[in-house]
C-alpha atoms as a PDB file:
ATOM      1  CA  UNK A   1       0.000   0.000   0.000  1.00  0.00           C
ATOM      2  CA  UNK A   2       1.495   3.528  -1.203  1.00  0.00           C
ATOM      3  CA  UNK A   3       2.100   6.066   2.003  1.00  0.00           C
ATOM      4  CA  UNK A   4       1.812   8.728  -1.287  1.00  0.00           C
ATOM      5  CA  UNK A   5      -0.116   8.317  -4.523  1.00  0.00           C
ATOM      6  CA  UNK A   6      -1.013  11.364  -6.097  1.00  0.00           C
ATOM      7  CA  UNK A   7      -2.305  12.633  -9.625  1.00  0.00           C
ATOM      8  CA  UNK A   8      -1.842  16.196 -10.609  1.00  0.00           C
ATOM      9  CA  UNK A   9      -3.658  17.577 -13.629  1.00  0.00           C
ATOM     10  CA  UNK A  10      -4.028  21.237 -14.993  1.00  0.00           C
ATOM     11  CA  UNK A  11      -6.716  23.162 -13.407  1.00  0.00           C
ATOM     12  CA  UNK A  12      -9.894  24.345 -15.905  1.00  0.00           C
ATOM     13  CA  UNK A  13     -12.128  26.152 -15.183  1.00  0.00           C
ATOM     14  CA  UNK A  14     -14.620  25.999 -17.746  1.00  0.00           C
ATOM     15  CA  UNK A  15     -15.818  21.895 -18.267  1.00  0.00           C
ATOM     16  CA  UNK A  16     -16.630  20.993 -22.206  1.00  0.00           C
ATOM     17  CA  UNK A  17     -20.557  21.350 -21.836  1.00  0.00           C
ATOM     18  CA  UNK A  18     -20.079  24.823 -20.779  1.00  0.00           C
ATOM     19  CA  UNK A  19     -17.561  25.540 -23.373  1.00  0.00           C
ATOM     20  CA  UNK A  20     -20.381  24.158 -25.900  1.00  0.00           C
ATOM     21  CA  UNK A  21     -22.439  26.355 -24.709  1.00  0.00           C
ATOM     22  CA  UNK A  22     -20.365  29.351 -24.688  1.00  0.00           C
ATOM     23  CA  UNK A  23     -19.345  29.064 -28.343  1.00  0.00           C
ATOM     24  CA  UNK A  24     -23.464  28.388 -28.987  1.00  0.00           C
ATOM     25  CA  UNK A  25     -23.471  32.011 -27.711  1.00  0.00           C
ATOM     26  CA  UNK A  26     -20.955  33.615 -29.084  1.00  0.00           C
ATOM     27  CA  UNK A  27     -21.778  32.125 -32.681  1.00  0.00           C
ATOM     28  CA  UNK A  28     -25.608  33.203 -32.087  1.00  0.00           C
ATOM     29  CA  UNK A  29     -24.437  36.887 -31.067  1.00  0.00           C
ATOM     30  CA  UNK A  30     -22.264  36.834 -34.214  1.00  0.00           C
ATOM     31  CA  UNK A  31     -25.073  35.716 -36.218  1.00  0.00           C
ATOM     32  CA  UNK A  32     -27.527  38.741 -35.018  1.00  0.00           C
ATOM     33  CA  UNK A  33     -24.539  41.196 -35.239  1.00  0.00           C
ATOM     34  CA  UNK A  34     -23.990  39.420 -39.138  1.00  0.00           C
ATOM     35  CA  UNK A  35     -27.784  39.975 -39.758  1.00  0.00           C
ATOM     36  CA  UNK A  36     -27.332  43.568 -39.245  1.00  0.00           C
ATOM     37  CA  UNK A  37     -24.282  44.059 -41.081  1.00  0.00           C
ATOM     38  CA  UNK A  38     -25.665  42.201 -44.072  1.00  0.00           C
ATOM     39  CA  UNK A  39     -28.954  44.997 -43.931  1.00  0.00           C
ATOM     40  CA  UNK A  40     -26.543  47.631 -43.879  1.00  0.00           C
ATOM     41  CA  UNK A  41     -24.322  46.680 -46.686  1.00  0.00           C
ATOM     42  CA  UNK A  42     -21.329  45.766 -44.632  1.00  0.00           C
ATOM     43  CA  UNK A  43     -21.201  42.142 -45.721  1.00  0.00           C
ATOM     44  CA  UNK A  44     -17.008  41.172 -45.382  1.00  0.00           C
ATOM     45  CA  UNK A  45     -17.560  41.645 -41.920  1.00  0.00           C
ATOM     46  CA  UNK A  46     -19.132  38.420 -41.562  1.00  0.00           C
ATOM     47  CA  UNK A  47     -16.255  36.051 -42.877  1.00  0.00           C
ATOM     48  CA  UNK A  48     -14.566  37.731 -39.811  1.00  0.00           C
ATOM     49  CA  UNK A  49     -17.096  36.851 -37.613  1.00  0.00           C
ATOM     50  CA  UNK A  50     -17.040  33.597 -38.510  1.00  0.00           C
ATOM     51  CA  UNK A  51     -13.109  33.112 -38.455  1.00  0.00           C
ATOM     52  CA  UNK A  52     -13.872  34.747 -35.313  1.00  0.00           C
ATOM     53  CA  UNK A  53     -16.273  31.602 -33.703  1.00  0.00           C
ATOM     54  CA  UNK A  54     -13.671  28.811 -35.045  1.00  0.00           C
ATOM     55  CA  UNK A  55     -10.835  30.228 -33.223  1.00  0.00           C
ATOM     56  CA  UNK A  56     -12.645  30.183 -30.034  1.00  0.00           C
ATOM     57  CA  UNK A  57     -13.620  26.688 -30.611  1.00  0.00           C
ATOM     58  CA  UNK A  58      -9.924  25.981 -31.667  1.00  0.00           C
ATOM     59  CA  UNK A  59      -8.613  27.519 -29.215  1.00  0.00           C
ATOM     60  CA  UNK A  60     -10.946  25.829 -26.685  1.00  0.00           C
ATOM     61  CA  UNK A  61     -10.260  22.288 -28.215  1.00  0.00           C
ATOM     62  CA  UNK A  62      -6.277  22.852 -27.427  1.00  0.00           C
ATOM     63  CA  UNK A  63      -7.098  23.903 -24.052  1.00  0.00           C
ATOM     64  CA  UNK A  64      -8.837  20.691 -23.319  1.00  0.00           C
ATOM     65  CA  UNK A  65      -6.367  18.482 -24.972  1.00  0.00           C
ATOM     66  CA  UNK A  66      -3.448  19.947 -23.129  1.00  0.00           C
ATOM     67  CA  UNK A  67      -5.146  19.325 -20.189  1.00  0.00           C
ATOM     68  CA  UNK A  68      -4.757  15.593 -20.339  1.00  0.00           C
ATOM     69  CA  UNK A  69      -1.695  15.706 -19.597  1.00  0.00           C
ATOM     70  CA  UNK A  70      -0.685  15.232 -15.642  1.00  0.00           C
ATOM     71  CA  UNK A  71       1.765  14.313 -13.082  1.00  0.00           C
ATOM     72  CA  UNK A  72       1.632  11.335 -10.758  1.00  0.00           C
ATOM     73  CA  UNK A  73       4.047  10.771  -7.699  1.00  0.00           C
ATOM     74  CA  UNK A  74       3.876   7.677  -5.884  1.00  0.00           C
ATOM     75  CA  UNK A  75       6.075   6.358  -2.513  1.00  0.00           C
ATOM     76  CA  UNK A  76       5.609   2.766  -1.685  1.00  0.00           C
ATOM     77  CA  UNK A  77       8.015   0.772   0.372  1.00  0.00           C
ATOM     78  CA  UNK A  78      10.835   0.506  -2.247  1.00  0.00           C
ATOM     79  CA  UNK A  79      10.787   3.971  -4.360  1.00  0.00           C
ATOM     80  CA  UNK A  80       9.760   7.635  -4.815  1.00  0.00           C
ATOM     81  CA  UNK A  81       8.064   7.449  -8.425  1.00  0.00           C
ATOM     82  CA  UNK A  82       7.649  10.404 -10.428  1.00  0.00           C
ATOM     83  CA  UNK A  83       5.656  10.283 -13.852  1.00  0.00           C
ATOM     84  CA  UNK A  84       4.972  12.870 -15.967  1.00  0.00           C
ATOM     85  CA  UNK A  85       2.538  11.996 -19.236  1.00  0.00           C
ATOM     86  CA  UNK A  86       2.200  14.721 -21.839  1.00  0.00           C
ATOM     87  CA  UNK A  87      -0.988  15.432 -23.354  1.00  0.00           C
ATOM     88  CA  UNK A  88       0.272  13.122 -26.482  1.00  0.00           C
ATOM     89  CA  UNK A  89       0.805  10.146 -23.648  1.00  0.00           C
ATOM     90  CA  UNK A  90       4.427  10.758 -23.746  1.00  0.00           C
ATOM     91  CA  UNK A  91       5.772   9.300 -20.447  1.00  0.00           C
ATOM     92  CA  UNK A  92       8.561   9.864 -18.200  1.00  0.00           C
ATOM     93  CA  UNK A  93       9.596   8.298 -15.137  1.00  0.00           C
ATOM     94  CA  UNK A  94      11.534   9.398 -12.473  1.00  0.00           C
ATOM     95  CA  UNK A  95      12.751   6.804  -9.630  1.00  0.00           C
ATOM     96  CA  UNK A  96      13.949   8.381  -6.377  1.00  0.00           C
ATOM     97  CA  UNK A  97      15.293   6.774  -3.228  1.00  0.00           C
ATOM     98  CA  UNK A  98      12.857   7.415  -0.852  1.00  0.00           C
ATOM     99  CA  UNK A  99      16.121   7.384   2.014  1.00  0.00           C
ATOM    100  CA  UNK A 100      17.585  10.211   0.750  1.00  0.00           C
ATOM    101  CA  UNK A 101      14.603  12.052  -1.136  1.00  0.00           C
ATOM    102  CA  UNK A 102      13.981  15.676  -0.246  1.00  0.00           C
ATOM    103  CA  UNK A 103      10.690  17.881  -1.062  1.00  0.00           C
ATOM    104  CA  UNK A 104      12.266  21.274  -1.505  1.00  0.00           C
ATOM    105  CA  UNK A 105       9.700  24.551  -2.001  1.00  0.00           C
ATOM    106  CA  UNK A 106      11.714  27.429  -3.669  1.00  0.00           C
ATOM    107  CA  UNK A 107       9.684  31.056  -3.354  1.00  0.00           C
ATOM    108  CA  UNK A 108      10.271  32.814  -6.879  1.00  0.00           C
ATOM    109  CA  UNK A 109       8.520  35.817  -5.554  1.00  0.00           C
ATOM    110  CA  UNK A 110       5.621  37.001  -3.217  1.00  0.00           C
ATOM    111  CA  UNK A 111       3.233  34.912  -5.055  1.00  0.00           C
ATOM    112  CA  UNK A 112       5.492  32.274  -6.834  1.00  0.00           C
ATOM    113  CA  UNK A 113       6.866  29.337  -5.990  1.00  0.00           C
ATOM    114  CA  UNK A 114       8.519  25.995  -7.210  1.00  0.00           C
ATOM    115  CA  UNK A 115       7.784  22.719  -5.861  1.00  0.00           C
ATOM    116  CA  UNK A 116      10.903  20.169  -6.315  1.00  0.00           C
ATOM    117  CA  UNK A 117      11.867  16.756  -5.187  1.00  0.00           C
ATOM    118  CA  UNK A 118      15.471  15.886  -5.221  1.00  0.00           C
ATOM    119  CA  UNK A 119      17.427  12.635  -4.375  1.00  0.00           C
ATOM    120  CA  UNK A 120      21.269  12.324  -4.554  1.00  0.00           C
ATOM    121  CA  UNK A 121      21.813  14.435  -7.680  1.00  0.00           C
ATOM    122  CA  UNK A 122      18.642  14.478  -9.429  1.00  0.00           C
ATOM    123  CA  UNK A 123      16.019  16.737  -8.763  1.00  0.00           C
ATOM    124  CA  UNK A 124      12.584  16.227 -10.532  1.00  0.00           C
ATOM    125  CA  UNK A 125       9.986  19.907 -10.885  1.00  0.00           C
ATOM    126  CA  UNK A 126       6.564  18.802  -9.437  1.00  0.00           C
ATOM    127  CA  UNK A 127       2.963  20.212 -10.048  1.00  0.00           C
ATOM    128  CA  UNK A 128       4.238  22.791 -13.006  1.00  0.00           C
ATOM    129  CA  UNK A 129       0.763  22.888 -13.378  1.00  0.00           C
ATOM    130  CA  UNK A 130      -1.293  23.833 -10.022  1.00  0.00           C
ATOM    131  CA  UNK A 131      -1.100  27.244  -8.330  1.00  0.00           C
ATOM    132  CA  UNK A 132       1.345  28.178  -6.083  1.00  0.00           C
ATOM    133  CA  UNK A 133      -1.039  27.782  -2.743  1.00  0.00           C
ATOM    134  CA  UNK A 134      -1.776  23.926  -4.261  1.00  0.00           C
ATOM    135  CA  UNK A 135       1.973  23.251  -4.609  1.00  0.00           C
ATOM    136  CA  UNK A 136       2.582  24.237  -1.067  1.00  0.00           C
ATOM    137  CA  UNK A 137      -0.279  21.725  -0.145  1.00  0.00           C
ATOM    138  CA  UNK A 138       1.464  19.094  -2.117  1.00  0.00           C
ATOM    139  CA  UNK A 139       4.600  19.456  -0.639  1.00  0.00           C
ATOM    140  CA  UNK A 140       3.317  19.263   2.729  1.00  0.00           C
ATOM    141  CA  UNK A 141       2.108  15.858   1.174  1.00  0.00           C
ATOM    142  CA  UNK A 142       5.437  14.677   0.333  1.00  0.00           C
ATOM    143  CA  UNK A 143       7.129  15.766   3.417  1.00  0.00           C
ATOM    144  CA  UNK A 144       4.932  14.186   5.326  1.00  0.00           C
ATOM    145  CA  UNK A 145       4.976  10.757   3.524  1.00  0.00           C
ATOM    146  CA  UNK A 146       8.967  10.971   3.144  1.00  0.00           C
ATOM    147  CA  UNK A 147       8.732  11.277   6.812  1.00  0.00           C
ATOM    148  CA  UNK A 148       6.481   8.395   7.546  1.00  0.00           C
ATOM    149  CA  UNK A 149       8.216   6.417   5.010  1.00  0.00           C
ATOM    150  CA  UNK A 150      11.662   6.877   7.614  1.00  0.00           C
ATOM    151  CA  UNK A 151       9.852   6.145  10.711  1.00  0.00           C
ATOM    152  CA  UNK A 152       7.809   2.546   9.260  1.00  0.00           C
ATOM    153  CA  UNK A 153       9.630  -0.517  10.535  1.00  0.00           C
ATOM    154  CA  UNK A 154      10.160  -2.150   7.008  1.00  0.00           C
ATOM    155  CA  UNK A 155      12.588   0.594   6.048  1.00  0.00           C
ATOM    156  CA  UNK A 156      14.203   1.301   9.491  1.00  0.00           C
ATOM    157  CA  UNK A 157      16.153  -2.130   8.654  1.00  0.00           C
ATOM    158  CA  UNK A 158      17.250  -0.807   5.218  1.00  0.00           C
ATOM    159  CA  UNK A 159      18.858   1.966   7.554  1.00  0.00           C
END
């Protein structure tokens, strides 16, 4: 049983059925705002319009697929596992020793930070994707299990 298993995925804030919707709107308002241009004579406006509504929707659709990308850390008995998938399911793995493993929060700024987790040598950037106050929850995570992870009697023999 893992003492950490996490999954970290991009934050959105606007699911696909409301996105539908939105671009439903924002095509309909076009079309009333095309109407009128069309009675007054101003008909290349409309091609804009249009061009308009499918880079929304574009633009939406690359939002959503980038978002399936996400992180996973994971500390069982043997290993620290770090994977990061891309939003092509591109896959990297990163195997830390738990013994040694460190969580490290860096402050950038005021309202920036960097969440780390380094073990002899290699050092691994975790939750890229979340906001700074949900990287300093995570790494109270991680601390904590690296922590209980030293303290259980299976590893204090490894010691």
């Amino acid at each position: 049983m893992p003492l950490i298993d996490l999954t970290l995925r991009p934050n959105r804030s606007l699911d696909r059925r409301h996105a539908r919707w939105l671009i439903i709107g924002v095509g309909g308002v076009f079309l009333l705002g095309g109407l009128r241009f069309l009675v007054v004579g101003a008909w290349p406006v409309i091609p804009f319009m249009v061009i308009d509504v499918a880079l929304l929707w574009w633009a939406l659709r690359a939002s959503y697929r980038s978002g399936r990308a996400y992180e996973a850390v994971r500390l069982d008995e043997v290993s620290l596992t770090v994977r990061k998938v891309s939003h092509m399911g591109r896959e990297r793995r990163f195997r830390l020793e738990p013994y040694w493993a460190k969580a490290q929060l860096e402050r950038l700024s005021t309202d920036e930070n960097r969440l780390s987790v380094a073990s002899r040598g290699v050092s691994v950037t975790v939750g890229q994707c979340l906001s700074p106050a949900e990287r300093e929850a995570v790494h109270a995570v991680i601390v904590d299990g690296l922590a209980r992870w030293r303290q259980s009697p299976s590893t204090s023999l490894i010691v």
